[in-house]
C-alpha atoms as a PDB file:
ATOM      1  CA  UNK A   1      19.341  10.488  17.225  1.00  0.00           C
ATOM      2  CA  UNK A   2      17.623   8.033  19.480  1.00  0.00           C
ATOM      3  CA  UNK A   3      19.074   4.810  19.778  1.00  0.00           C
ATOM      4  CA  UNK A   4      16.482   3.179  18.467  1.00  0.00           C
ATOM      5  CA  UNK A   5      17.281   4.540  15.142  1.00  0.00           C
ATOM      6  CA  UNK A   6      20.815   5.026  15.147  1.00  0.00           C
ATOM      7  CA  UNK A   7      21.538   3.193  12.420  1.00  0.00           C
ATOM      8  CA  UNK A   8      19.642   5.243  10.197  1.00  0.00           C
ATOM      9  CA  UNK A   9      22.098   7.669   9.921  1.00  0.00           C
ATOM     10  CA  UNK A  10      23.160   8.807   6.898  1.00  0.00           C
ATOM     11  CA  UNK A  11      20.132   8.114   5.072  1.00  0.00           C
ATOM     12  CA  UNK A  12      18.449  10.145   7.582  1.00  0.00           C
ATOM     13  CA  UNK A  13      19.334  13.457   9.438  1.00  0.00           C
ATOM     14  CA  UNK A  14      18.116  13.624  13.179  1.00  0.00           C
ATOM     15  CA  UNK A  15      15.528  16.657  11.488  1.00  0.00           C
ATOM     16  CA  UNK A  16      13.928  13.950   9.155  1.00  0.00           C
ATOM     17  CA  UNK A  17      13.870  11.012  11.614  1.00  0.00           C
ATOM     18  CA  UNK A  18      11.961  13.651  13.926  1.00  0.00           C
ATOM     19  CA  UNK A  19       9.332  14.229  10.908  1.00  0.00           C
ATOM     20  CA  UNK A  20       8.537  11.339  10.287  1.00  0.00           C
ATOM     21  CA  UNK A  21       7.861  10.398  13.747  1.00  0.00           C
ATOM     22  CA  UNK A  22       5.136  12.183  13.826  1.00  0.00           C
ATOM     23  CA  UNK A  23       3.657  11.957  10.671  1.00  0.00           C
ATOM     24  CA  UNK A  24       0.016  10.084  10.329  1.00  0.00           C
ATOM     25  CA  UNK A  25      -0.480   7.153   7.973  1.00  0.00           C
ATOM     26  CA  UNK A  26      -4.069   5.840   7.449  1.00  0.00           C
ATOM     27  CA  UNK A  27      -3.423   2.329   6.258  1.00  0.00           C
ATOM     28  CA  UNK A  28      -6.790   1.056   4.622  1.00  0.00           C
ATOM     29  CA  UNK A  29      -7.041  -2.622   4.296  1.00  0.00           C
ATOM     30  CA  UNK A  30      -4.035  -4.926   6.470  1.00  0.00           C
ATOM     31  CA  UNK A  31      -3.239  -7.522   3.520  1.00  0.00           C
ATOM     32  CA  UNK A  32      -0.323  -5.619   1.964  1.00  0.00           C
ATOM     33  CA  UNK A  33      -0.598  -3.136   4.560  1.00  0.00           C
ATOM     34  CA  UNK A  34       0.587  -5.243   7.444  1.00  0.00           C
ATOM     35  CA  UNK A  35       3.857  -5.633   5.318  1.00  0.00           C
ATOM     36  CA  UNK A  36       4.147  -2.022   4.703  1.00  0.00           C
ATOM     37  CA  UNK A  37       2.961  -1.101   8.458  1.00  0.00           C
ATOM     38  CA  UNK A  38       6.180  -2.567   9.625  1.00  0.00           C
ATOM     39  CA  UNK A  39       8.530  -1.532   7.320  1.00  0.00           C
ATOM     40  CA  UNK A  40       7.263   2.041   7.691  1.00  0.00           C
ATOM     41  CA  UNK A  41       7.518   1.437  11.417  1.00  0.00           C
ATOM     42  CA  UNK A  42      11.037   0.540  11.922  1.00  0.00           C
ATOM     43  CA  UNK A  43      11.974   3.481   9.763  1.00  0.00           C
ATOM     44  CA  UNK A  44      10.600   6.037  12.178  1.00  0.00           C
ATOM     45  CA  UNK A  45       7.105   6.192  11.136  1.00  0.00           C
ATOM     46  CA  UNK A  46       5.292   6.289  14.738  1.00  0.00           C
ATOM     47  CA  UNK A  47       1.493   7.432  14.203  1.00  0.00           C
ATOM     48  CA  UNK A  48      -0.015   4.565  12.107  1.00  0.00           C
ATOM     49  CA  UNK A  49      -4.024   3.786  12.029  1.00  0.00           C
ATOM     50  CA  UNK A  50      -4.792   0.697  10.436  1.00  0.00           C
ATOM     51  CA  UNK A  51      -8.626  -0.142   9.332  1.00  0.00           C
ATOM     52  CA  UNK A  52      -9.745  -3.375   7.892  1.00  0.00           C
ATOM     53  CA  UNK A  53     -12.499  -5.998   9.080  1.00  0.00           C
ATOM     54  CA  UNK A  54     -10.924  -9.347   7.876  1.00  0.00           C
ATOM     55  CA  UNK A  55      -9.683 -11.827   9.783  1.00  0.00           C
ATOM     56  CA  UNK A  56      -6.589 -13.649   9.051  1.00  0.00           C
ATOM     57  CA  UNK A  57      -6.506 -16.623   6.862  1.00  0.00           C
ATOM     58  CA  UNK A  58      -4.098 -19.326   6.204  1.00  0.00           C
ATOM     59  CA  UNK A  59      -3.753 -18.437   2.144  1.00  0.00           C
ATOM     60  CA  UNK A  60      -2.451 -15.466   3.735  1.00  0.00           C
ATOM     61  CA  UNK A  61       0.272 -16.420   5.566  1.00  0.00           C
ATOM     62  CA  UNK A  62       2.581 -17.244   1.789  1.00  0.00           C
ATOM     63  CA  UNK A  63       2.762 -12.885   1.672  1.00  0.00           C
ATOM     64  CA  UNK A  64       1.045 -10.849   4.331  1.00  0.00           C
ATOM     65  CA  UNK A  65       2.895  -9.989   7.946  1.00  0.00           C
ATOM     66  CA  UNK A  66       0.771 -12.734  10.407  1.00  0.00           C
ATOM     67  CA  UNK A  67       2.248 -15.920  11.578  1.00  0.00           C
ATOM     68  CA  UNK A  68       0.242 -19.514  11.606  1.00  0.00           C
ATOM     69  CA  UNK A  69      -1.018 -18.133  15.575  1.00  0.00           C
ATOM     70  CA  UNK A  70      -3.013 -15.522  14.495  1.00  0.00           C
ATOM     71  CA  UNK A  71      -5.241 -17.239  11.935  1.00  0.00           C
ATOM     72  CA  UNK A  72      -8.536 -16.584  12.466  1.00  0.00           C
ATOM     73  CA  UNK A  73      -8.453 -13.229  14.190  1.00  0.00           C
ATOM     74  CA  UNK A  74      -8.725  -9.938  13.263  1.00  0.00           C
ATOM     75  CA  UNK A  75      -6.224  -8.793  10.828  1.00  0.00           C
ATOM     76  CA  UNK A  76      -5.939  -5.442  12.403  1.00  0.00           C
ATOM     77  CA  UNK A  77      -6.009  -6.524  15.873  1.00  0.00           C
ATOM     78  CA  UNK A  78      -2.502  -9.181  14.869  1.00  0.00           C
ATOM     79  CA  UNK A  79      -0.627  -6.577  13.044  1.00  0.00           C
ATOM     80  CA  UNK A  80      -1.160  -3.822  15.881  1.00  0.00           C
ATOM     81  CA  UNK A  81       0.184  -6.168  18.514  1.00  0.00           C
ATOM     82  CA  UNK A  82       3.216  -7.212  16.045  1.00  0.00           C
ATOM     83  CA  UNK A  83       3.692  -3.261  15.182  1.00  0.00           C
ATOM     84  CA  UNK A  84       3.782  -3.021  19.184  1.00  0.00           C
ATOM     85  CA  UNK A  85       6.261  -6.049  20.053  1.00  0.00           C
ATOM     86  CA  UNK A  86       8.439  -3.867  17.645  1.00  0.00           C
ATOM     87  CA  UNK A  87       8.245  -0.365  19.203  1.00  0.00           C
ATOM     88  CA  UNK A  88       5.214  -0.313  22.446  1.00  0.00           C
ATOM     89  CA  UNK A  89       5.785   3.985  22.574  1.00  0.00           C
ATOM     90  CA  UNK A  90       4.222   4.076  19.016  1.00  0.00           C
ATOM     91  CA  UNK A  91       1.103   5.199  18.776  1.00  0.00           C
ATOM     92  CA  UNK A  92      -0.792   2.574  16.391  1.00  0.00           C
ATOM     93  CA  UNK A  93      -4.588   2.836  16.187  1.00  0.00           C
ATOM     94  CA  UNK A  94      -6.722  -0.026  14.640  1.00  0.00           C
ATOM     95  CA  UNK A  95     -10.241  -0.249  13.627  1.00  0.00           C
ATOM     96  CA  UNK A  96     -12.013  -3.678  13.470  1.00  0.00           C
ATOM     97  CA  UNK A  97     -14.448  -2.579  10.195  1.00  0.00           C
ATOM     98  CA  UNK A  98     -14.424  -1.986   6.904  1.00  0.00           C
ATOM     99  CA  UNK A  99     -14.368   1.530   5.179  1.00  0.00           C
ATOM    100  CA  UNK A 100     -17.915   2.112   3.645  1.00  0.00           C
ATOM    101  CA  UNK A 101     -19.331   5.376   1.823  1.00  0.00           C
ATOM    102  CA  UNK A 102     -20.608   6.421   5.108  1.00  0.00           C
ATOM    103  CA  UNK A 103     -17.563   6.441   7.414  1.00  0.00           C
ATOM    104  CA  UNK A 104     -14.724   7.367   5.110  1.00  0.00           C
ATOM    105  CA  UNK A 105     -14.464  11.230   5.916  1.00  0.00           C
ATOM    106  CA  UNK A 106     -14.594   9.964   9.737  1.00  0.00           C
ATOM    107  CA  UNK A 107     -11.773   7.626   9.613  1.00  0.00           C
ATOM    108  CA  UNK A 108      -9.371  10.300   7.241  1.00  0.00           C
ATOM    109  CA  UNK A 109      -9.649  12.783   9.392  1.00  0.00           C
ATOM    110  CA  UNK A 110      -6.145  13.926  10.560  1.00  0.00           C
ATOM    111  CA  UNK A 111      -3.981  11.951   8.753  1.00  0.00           C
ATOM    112  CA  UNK A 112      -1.033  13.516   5.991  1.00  0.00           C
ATOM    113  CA  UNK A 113      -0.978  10.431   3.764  1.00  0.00           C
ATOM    114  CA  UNK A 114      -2.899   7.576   3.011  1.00  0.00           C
ATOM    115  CA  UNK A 115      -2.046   3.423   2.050  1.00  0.00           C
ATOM    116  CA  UNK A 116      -5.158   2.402  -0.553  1.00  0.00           C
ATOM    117  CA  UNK A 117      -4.487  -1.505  -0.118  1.00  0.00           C
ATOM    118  CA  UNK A 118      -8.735  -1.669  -0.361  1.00  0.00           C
ATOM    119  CA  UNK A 119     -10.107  -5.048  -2.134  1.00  0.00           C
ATOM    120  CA  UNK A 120     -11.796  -3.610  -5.315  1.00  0.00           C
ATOM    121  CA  UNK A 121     -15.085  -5.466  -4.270  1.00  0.00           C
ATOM    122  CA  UNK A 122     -17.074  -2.342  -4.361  1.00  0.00           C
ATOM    123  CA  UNK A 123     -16.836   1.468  -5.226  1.00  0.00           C
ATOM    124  CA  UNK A 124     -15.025   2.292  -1.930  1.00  0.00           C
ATOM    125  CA  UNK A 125     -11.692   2.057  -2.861  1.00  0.00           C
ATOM    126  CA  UNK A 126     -12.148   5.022  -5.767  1.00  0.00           C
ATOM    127  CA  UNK A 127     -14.233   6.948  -3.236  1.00  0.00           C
ATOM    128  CA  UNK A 128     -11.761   6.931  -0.852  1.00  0.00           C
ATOM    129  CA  UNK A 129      -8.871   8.577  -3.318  1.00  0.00           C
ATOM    130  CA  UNK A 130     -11.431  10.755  -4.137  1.00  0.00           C
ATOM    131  CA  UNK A 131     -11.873  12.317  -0.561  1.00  0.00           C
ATOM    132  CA  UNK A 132      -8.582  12.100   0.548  1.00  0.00           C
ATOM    133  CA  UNK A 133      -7.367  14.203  -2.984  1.00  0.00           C
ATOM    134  CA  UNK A 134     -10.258  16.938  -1.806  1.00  0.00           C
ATOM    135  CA  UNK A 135      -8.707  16.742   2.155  1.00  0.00           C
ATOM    136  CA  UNK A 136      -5.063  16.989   0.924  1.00  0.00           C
ATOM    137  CA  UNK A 137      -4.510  13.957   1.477  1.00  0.00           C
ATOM    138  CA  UNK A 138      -1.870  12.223  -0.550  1.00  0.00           C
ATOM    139  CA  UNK A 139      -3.025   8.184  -1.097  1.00  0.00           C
ATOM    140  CA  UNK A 140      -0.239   5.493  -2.208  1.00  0.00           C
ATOM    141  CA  UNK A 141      -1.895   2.624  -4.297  1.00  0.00           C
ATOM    142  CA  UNK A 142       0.527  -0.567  -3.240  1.00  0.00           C
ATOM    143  CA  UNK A 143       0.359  -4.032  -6.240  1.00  0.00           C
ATOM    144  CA  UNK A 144       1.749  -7.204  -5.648  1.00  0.00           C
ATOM    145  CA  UNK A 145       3.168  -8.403  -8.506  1.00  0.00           C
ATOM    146  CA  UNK A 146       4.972 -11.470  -7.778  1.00  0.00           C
ATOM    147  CA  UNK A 147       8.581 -10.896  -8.628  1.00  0.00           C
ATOM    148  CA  UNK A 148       8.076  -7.074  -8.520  1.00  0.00           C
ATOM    149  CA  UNK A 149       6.539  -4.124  -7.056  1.00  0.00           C
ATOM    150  CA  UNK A 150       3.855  -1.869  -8.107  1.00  0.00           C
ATOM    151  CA  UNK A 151       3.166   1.417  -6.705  1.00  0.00           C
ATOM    152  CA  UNK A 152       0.882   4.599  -8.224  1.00  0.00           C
ATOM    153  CA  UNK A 153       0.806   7.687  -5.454  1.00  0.00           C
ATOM    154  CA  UNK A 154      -2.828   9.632  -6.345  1.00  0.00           C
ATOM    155  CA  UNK A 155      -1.766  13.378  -4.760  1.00  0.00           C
ATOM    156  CA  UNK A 156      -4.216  15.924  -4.324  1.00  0.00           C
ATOM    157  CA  UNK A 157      -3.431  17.971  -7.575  1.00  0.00           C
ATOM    158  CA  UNK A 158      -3.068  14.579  -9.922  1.00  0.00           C
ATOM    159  CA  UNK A 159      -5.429  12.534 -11.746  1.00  0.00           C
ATOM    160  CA  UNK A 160      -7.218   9.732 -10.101  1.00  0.00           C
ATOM    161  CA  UNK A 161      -7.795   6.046 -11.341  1.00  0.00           C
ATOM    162  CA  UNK A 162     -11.067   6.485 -12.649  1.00  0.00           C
ATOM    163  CA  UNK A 163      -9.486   8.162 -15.879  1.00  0.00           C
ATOM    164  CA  UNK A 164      -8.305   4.431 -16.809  1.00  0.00           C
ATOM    165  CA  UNK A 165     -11.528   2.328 -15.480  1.00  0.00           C
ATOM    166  CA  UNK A 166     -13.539   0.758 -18.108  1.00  0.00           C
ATOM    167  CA  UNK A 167     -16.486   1.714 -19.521  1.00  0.00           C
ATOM    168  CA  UNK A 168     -19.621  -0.219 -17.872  1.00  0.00           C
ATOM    169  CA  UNK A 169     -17.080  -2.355 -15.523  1.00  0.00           C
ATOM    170  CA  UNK A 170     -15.809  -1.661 -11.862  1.00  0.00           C
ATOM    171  CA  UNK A 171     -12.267  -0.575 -11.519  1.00  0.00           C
ATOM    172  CA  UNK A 172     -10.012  -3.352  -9.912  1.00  0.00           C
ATOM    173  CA  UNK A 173      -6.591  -4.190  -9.842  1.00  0.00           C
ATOM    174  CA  UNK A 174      -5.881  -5.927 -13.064  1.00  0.00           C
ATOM    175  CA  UNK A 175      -6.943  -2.437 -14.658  1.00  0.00           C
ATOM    176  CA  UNK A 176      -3.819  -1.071 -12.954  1.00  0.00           C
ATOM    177  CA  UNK A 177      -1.920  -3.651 -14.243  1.00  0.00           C
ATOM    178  CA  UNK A 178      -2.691  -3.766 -17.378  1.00  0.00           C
ATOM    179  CA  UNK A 179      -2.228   0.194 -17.886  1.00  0.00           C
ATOM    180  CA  UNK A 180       1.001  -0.007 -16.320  1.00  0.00           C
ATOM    181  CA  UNK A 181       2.142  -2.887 -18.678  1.00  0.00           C
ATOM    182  CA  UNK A 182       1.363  -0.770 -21.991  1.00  0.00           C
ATOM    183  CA  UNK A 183       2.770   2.178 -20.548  1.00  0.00           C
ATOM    184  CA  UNK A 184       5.912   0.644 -20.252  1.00  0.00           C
ATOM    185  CA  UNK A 185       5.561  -0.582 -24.095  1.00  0.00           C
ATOM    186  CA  UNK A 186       4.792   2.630 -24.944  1.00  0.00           C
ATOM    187  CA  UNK A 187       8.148   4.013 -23.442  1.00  0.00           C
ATOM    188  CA  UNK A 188      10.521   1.061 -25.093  1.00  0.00           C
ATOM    189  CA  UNK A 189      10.993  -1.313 -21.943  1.00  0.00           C
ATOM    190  CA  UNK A 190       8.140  -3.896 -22.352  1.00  0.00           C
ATOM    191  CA  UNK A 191       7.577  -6.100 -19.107  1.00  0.00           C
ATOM    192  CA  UNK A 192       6.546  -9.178 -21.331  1.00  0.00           C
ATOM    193  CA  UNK A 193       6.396 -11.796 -18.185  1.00  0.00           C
ATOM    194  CA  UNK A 194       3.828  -9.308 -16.762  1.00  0.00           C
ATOM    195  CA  UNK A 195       1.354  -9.615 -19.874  1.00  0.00           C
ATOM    196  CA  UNK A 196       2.421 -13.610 -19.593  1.00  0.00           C
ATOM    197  CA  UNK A 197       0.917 -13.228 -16.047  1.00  0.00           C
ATOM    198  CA  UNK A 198      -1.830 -11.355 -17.260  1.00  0.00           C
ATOM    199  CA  UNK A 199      -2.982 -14.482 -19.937  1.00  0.00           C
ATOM    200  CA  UNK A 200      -2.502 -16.898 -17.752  1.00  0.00           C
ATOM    201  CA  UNK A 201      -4.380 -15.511 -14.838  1.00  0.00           C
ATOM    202  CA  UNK A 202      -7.312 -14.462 -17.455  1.00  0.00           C
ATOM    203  CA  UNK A 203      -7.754 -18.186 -18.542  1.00  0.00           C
ATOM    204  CA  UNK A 204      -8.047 -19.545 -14.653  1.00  0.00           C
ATOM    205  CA  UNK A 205     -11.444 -21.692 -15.728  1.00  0.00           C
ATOM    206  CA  UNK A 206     -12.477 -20.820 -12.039  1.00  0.00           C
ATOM    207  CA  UNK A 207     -12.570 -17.341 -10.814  1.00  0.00           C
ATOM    208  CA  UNK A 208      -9.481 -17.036  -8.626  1.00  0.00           C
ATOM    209  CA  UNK A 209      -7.862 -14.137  -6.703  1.00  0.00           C
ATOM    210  CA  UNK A 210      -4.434 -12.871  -8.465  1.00  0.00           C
ATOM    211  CA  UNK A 211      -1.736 -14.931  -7.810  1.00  0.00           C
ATOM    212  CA  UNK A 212       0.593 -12.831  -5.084  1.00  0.00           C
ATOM    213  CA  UNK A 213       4.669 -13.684  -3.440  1.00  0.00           C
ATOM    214  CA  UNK A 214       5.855 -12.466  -0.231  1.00  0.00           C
ATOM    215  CA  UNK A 215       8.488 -11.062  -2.505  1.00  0.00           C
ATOM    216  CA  UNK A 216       6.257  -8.635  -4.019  1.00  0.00           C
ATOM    217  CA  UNK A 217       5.240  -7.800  -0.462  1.00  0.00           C
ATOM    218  CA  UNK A 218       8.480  -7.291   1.413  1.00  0.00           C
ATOM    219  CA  UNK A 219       9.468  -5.121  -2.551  1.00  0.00           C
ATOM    220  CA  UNK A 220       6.262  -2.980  -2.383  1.00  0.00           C
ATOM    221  CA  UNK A 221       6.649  -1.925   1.925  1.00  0.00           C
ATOM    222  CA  UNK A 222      10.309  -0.848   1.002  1.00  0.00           C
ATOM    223  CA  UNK A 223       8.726   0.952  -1.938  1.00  0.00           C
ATOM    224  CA  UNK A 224       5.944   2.749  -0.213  1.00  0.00           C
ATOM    225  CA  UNK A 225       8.054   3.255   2.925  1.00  0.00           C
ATOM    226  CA  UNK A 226      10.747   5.473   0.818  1.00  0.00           C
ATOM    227  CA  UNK A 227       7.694   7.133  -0.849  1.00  0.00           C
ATOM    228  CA  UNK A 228       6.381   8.604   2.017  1.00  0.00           C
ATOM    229  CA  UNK A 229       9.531   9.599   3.345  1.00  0.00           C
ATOM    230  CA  UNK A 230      10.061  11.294   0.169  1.00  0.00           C
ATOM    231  CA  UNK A 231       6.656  13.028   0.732  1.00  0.00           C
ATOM    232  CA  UNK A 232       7.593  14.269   4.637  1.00  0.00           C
ATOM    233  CA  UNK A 233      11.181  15.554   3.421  1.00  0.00           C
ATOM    234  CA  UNK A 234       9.675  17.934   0.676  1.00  0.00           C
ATOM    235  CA  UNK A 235      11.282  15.288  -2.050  1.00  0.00           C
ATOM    236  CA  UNK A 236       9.530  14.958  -5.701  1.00  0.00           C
ATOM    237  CA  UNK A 237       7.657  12.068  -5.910  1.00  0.00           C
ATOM    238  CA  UNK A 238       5.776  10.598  -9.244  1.00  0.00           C
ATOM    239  CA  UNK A 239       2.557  10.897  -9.306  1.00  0.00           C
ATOM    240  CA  UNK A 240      -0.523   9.032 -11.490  1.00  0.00           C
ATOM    241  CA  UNK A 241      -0.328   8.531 -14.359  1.00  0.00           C
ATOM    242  CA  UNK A 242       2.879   8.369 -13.394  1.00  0.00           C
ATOM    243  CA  UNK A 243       4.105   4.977 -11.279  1.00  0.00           C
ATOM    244  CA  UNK A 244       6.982   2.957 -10.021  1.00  0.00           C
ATOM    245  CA  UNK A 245       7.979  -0.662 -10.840  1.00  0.00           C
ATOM    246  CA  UNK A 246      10.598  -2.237  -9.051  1.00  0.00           C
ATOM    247  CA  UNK A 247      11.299  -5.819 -11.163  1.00  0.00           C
ATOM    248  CA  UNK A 248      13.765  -8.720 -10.120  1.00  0.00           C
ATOM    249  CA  UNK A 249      12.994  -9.768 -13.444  1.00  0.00           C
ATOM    250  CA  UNK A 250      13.973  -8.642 -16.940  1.00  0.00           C
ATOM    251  CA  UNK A 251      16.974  -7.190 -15.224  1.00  0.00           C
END
């Protein structure tokens, strides 16, 4: 195993740490996906495209992988030269832009799996599962959660998000949420703090974006990191309406 990775064994055989090296992620949007970028990168991950046309801000320095320097440049452009202070032979692509309607099947094009960290601003990010399913591409749909980490994988053969949107409304995050949340009522192990969250966020008297940690972050990489490992190795992963929840509360 190269050296580089060495102390991955164990966890990983030399014949999985080749895999994944040459597996391609399409990250879409760099908020969450800068965390998850790196984490997926140190484990082996080597072909990553990131896509995204923000540019960084200082509210997101309290969670998302920039430093105080890189404030007010491109997101992708910051994370790409991080992911390459970490490992230069990796082959990291980024795209200045945002994904629209019209170059979606453009920028999916030869990738195995797919990160869905999208702002819910318009019908993209529900487009995009739906073209990746109908590519074979499997897309990972990352939450920040404060204390804990949300993560719902939309596979070719599984239902999409749309089956839980609401009538006459756009899909967004809190939908997510909120689904997850009575699912896990349903199943006898109620997350109250998360419907606490939920309340409290609803009755903001100015609209706000959700309240976010670096924990969730740093919870949610290690989370989608394992997933698509799982997904290279042949392992069984849950899929929508299936999800996983990793809490550091309620423990």
């Amino acid at each position: 195993m190269e050296v580089r990775y060495s102390r991955n064994r164990i966890y990983i055989s030399k014949e999985e740490q080749e895999m994944i090296k040459d597996f391609p992620i399409l990250l879409g949007g760099s908020g969450i996906g800068s965390a998850i970028a790196e984490c997926a990168l140190r484990l082996g991950f080597e072909k990553i495209t990131i896509i995204d046309g923000d540019e960084v801000e200082t509210s997101n320095l309290n969670r998302q992988n920039y430093t105080a320097n890189d404030v007010g440049t491109m997101k992708t452009e910051a994370i790409m030269k991080r992911l390459k202070s970490i490992n230069s032979n990796a082959d990291i692509v980024h795209h200045n832009c945002f994904l629209t309607p019209e170059n979606v099947h453009e920028f999916i094009k030869g990738h195995k799996a797919a990160i869905n960290a999208l702002d819910f601003t318009s019908e993209v990010p529900l487009m995009f599962d739906k073209i990746c399913q109908e590519e074979n591409i499997t897309v990972l749909h990352p939450y920040n959660l404060g204390w804990a980490g949300l993560v719902t994988v939309i596979a070719p053969d599984s239902f999409s998000l749309d089956i839980i949107a609401k009538k006459g409304e756009r899909f967004n995050e809190l939908n997510m949420v909120e689904y997850a949340s009575s699912f896990m009522k349903f199943w006898g192990n109620p997350q109250d703090w998360i419907d606490d969250v939920i309340r409290e966020f609803k009755n903001e008297e100015e609209p706000l974006p959700p309240p976010q940690l670096s924990v969730a972050s740093s919870l949610v990489a290690g989370m989608c990191t394992h997933i698509l490992f799982n997904l290279v190795t042949g392992r069984e992963v849950k899929k929508f309406p299936d999800f996983y929840l990793t809490s550091l509360l309620n423990q």
